[in-house]
C-alpha atoms as a PDB file:
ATOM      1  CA  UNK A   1      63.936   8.914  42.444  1.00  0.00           C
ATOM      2  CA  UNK A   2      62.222   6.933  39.777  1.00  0.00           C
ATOM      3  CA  UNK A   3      62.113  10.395  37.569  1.00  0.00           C
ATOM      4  CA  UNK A   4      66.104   9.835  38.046  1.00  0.00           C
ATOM      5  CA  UNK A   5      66.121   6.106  37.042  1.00  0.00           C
ATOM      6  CA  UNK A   6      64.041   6.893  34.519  1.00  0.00           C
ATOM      7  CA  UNK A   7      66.343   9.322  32.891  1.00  0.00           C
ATOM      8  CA  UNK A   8      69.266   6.707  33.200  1.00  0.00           C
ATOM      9  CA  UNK A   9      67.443   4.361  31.530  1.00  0.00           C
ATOM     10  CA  UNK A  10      66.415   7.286  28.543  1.00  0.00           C
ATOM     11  CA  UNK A  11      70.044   9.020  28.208  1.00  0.00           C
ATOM     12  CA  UNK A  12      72.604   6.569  29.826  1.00  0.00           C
ATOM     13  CA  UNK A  13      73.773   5.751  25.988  1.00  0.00           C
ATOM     14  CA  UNK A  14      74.718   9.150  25.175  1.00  0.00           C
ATOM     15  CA  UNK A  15      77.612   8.524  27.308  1.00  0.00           C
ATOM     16  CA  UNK A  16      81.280   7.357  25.700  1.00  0.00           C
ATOM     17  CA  UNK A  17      80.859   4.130  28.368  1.00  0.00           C
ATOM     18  CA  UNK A  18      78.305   2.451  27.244  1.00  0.00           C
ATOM     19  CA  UNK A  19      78.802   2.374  23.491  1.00  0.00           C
ATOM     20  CA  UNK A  20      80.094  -0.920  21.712  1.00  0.00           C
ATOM     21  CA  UNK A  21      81.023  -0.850  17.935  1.00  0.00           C
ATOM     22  CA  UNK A  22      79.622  -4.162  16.211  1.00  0.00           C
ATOM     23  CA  UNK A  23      83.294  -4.723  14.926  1.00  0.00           C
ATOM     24  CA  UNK A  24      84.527  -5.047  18.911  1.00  0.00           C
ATOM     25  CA  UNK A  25      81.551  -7.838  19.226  1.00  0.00           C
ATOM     26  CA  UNK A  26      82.521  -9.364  15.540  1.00  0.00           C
ATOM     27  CA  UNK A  27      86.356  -9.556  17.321  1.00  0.00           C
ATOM     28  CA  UNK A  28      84.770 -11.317  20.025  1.00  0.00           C
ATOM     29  CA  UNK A  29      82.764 -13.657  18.100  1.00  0.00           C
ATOM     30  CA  UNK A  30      86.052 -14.332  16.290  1.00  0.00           C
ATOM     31  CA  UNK A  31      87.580 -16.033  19.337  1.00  0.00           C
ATOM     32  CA  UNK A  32      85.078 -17.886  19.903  1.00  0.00           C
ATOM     33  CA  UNK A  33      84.887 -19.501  16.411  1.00  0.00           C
ATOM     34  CA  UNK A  34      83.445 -17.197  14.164  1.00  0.00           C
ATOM     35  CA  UNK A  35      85.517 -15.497  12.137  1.00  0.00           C
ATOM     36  CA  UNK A  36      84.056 -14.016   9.074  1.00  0.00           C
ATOM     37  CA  UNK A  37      81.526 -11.717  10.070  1.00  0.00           C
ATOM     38  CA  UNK A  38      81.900  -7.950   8.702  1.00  0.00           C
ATOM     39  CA  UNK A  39      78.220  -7.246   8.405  1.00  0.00           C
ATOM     40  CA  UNK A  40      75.189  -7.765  10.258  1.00  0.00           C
ATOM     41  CA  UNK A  41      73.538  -9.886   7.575  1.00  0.00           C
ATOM     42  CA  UNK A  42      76.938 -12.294   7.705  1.00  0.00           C
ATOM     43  CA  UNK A  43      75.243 -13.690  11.010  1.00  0.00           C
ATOM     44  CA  UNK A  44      72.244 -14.939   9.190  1.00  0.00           C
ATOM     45  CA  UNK A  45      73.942 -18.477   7.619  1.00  0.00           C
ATOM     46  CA  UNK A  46      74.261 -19.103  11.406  1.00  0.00           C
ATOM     47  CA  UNK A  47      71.763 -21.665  13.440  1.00  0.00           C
ATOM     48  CA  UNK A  48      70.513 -19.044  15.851  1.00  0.00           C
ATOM     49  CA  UNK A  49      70.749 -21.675  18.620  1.00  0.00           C
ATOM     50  CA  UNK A  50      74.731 -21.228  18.034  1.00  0.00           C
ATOM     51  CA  UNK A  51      74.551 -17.495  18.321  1.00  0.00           C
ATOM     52  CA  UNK A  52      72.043 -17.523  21.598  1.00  0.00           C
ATOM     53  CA  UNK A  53      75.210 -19.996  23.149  1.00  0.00           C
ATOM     54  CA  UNK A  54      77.360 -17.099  22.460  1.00  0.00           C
ATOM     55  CA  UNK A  55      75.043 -14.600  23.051  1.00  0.00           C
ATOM     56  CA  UNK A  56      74.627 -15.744  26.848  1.00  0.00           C
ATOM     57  CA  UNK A  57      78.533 -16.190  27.415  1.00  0.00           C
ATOM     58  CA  UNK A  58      78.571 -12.392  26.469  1.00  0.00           C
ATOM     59  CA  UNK A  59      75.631 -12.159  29.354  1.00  0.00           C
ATOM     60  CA  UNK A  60      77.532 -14.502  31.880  1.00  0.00           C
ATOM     61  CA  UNK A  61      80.992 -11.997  31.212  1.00  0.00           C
ATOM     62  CA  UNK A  62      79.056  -8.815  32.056  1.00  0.00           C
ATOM     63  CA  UNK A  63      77.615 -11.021  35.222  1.00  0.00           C
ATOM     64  CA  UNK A  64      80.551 -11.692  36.346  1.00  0.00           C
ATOM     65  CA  UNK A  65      82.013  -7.547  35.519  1.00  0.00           C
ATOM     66  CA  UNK A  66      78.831  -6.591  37.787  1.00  0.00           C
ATOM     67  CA  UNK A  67      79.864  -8.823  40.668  1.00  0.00           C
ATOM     68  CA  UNK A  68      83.817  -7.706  40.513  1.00  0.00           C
ATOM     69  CA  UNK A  69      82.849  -4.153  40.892  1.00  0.00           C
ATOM     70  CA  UNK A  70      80.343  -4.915  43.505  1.00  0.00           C
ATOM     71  CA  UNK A  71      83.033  -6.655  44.952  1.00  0.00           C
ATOM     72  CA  UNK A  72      84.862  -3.471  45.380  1.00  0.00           C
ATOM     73  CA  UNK A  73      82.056  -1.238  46.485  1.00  0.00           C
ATOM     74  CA  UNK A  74      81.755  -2.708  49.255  1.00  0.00           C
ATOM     75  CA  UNK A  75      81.229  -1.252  53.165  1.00  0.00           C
ATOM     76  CA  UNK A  76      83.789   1.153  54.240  1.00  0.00           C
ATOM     77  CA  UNK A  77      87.114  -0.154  55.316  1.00  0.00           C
ATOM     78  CA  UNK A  78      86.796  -3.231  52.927  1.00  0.00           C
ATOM     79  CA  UNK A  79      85.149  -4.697  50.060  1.00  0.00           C
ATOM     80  CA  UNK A  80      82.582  -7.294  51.272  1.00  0.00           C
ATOM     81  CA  UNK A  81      81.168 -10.346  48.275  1.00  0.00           C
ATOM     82  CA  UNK A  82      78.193 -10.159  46.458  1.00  0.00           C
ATOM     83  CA  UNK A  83      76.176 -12.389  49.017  1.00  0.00           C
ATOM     84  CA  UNK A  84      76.965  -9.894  51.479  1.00  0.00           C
ATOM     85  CA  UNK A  85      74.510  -7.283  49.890  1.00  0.00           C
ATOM     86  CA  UNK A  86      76.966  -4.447  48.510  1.00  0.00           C
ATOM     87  CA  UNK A  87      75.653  -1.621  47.441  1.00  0.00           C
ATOM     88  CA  UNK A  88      75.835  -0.930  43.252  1.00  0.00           C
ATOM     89  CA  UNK A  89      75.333   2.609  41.749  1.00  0.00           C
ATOM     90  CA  UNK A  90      72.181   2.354  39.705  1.00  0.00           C
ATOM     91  CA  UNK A  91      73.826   3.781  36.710  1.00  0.00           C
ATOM     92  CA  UNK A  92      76.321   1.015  36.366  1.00  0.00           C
ATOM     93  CA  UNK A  93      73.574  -1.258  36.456  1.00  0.00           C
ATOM     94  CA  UNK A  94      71.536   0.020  33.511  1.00  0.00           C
ATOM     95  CA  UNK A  95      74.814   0.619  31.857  1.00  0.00           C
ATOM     96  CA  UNK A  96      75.522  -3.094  32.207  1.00  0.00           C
ATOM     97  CA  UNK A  97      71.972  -3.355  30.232  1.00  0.00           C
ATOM     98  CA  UNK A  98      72.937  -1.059  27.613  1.00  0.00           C
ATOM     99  CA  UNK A  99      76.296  -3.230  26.621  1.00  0.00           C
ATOM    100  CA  UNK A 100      74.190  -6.346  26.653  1.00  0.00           C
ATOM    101  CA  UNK A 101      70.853  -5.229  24.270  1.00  0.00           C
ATOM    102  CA  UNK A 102      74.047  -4.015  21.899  1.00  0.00           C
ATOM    103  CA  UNK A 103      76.021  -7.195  22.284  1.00  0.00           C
ATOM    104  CA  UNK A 104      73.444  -9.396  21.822  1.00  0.00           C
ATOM    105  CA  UNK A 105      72.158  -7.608  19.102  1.00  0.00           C
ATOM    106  CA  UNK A 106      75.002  -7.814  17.270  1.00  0.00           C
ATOM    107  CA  UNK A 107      75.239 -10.908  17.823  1.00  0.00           C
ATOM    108  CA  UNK A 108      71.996 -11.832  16.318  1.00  0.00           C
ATOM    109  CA  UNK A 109      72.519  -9.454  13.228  1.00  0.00           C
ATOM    110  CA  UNK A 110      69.752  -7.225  14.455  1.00  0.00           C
ATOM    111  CA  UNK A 111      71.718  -4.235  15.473  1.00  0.00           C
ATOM    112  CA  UNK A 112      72.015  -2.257  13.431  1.00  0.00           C
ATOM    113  CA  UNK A 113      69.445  -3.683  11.128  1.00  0.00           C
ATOM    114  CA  UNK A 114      71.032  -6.240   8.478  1.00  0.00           C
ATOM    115  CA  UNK A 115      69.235  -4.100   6.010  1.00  0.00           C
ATOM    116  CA  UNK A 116      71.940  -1.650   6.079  1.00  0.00           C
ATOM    117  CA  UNK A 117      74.586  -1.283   2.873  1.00  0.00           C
ATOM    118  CA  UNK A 118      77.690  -0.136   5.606  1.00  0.00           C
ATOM    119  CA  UNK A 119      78.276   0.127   8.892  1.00  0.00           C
ATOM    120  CA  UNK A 120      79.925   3.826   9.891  1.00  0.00           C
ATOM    121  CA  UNK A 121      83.822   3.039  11.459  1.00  0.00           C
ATOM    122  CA  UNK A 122      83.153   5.963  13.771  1.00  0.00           C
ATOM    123  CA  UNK A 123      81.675   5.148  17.112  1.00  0.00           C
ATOM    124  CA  UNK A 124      80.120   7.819  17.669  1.00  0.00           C
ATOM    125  CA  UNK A 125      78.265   8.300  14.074  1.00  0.00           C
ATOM    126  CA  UNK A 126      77.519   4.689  14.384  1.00  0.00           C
ATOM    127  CA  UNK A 127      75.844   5.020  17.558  1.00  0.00           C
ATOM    128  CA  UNK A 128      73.559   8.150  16.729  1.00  0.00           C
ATOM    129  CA  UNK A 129      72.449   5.885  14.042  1.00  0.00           C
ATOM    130  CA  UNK A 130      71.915   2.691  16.343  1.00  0.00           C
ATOM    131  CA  UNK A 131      70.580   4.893  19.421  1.00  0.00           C
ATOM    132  CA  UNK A 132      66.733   4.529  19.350  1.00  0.00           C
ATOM    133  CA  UNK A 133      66.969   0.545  18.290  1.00  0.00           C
ATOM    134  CA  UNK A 134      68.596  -0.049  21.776  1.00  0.00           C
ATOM    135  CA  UNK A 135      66.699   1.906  23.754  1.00  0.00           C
ATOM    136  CA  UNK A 136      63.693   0.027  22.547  1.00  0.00           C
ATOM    137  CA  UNK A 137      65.372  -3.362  23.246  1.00  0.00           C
ATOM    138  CA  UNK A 138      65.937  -2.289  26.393  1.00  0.00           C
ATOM    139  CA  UNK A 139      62.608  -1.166  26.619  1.00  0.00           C
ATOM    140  CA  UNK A 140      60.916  -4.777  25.718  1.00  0.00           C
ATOM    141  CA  UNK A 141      62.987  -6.049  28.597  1.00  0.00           C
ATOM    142  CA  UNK A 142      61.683  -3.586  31.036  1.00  0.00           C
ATOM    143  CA  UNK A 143      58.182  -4.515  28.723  1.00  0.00           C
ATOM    144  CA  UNK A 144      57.161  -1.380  28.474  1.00  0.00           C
ATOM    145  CA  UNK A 145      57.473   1.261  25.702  1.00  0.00           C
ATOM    146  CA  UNK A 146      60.446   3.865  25.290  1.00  0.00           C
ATOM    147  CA  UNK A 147      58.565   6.875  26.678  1.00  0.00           C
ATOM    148  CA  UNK A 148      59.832   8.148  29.894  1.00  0.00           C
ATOM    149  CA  UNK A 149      56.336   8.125  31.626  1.00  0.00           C
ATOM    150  CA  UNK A 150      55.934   4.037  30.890  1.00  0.00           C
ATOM    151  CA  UNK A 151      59.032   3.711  32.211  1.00  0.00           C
ATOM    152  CA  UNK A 152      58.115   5.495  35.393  1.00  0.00           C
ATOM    153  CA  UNK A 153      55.696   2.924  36.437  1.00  0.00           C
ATOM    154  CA  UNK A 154      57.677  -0.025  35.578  1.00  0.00           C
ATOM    155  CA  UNK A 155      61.516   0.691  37.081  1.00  0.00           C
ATOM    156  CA  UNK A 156      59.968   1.258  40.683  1.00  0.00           C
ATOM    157  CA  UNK A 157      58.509  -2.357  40.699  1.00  0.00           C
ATOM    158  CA  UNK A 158      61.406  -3.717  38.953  1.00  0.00           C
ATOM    159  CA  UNK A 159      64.700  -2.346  40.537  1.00  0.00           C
ATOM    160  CA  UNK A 160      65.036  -2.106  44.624  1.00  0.00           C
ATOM    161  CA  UNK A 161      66.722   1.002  45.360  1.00  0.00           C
ATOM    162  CA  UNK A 162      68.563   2.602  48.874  1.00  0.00           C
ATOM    163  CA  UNK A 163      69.093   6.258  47.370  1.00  0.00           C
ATOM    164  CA  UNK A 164      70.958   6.079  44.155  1.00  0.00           C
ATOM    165  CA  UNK A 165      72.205   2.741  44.749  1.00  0.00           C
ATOM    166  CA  UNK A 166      70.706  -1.228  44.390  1.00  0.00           C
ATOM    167  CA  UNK A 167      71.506  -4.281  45.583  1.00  0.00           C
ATOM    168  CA  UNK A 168      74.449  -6.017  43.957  1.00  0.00           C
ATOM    169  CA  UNK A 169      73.124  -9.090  44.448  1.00  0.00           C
ATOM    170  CA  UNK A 170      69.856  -7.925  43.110  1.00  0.00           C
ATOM    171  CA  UNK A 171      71.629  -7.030  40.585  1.00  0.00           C
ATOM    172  CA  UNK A 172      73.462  -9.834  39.239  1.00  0.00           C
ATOM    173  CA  UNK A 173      70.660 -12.374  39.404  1.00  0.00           C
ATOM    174  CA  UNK A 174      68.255  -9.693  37.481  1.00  0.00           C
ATOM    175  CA  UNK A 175      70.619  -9.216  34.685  1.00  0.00           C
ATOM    176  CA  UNK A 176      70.582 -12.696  33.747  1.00  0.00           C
ATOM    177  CA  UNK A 177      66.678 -12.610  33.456  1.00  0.00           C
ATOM    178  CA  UNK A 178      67.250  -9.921  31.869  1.00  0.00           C
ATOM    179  CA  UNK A 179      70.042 -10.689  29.419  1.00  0.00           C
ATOM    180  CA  UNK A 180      68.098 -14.181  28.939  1.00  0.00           C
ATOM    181  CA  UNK A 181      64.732 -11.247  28.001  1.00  0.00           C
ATOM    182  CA  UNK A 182      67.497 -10.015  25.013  1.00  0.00           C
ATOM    183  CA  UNK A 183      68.173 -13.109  24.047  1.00  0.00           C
ATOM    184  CA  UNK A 184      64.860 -14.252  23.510  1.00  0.00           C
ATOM    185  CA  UNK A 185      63.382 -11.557  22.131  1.00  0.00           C
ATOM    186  CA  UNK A 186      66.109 -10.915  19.612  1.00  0.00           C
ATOM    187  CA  UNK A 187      66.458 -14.878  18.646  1.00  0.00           C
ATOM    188  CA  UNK A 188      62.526 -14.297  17.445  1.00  0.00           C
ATOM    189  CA  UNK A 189      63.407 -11.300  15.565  1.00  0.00           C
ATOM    190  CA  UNK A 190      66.492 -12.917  14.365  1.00  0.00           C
ATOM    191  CA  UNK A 191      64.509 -15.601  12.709  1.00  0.00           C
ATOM    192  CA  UNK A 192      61.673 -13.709  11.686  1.00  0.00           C
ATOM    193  CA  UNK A 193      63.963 -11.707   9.584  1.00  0.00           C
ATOM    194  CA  UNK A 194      66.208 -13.927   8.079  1.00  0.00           C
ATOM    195  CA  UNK A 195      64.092 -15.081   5.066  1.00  0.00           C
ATOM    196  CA  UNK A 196      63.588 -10.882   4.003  1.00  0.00           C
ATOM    197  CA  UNK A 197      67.381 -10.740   4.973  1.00  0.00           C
ATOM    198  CA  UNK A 198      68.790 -13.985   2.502  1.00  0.00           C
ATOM    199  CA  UNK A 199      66.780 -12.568  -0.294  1.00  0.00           C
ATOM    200  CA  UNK A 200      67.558  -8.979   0.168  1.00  0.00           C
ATOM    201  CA  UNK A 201      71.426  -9.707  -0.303  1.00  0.00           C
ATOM    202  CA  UNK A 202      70.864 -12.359  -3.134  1.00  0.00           C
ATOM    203  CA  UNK A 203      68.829  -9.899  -4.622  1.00  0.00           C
ATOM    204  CA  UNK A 204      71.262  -7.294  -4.382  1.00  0.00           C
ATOM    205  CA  UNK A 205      73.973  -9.184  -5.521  1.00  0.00           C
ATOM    206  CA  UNK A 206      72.074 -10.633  -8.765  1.00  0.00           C
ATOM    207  CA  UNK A 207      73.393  -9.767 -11.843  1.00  0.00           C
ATOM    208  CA  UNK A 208      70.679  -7.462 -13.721  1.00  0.00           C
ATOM    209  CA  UNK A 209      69.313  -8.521 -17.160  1.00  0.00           C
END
């Protein structure tokens, strides 16, 4: 079983579900008051503490996703509520963790890396370019390195399981540690970056002599 979890955690982004295009996170951060980013380095004339308040609503949405569909896999003949312990397929859980490193990276201007001159308008080119940054955000939240083996012997001690399945509300609780991990973690990057990032574009944009 933890060969299996550790395989969902290595190849659950190949699938069309858990993908998210910076420019559907950019939309987002529109409505919430933002509304001129295009590029990952547009984040960086942000105070981080701004984008970690929108960072976490992202977290708090996907929360409250996790507990709707636990809501609905409930026992047989009914849904029961997340206090009543439904059961929640383990894939939808690390998929839940794969939309938040990605969110919250974009968020931050850290995925994919500010550095970049354009970001590809096709999903799917985008994401083979993106793939190997999540997984090793997702990685530093389960604080271990993106080798199937580490991850081994830290997703037994981390994730409860009955058979494929976890407990929802195991589940919901851990993904705000967890999405609280992304947000940390990427706020330090975030601002460890952002001096290489301002002079990289002024740079770039300086007329030559």
């Amino acid at each position: 079983m933890v060969e299996k979890i550790s395989s969902v955690v290595l190849y659950i982004g190949i699938l069309p579900y858990a993908k998210i295009h910076p420019y559907e996170t950019y939309a987002q951060l529109s409505l919430l008051g933002i509304h001129d980013i295009k590029h990952p380095k547009d984040l960086y004339k942000y105070d981080p503490s701004l984008l970690s308040k929108f960072a976490k609503t992202f977290i708090a949405k996907e929360r409250i996703k996790l507990a709707g569909i636990a809501f609905g896999t409930g026992l047989p003949g009914g849904a029961v509520s997340i206090t009543g312990g439904a059961l929640l397929d383990m894939e939808e859980y690390v998929r839940r963790i794969f939309i938040l490193a990605q969110k919250v990276g974009h968020t931050f201007g850290v995925i994919p890396i500010p550095f970049v001159k354009y970001i590809p308008d096709s999903i799917e080119d985008y994401f083979d370019s993106v793939h190997e940054e999540i997984l090793k955000n997702v990685a530093k939240v389960l604080e271990k390195e993106v080798t199937k083996k580490s991850i081994s012997r830290t997703v037994g001690r981390i994730i409860p399981m009955v058979g494929g399945a976890i407990n929802a509300t195991f589940a919901y609780f851990a993904l705000k540690k967890i999405g609280d991990n992304l947000v940390k973690n990427m706020m330090k990057e975030h601002t460890e970056v952002k001096p290489n990032v301002i002079y990289y574009w002024e740079d770039e944009h300086r007329p030559a002599h």
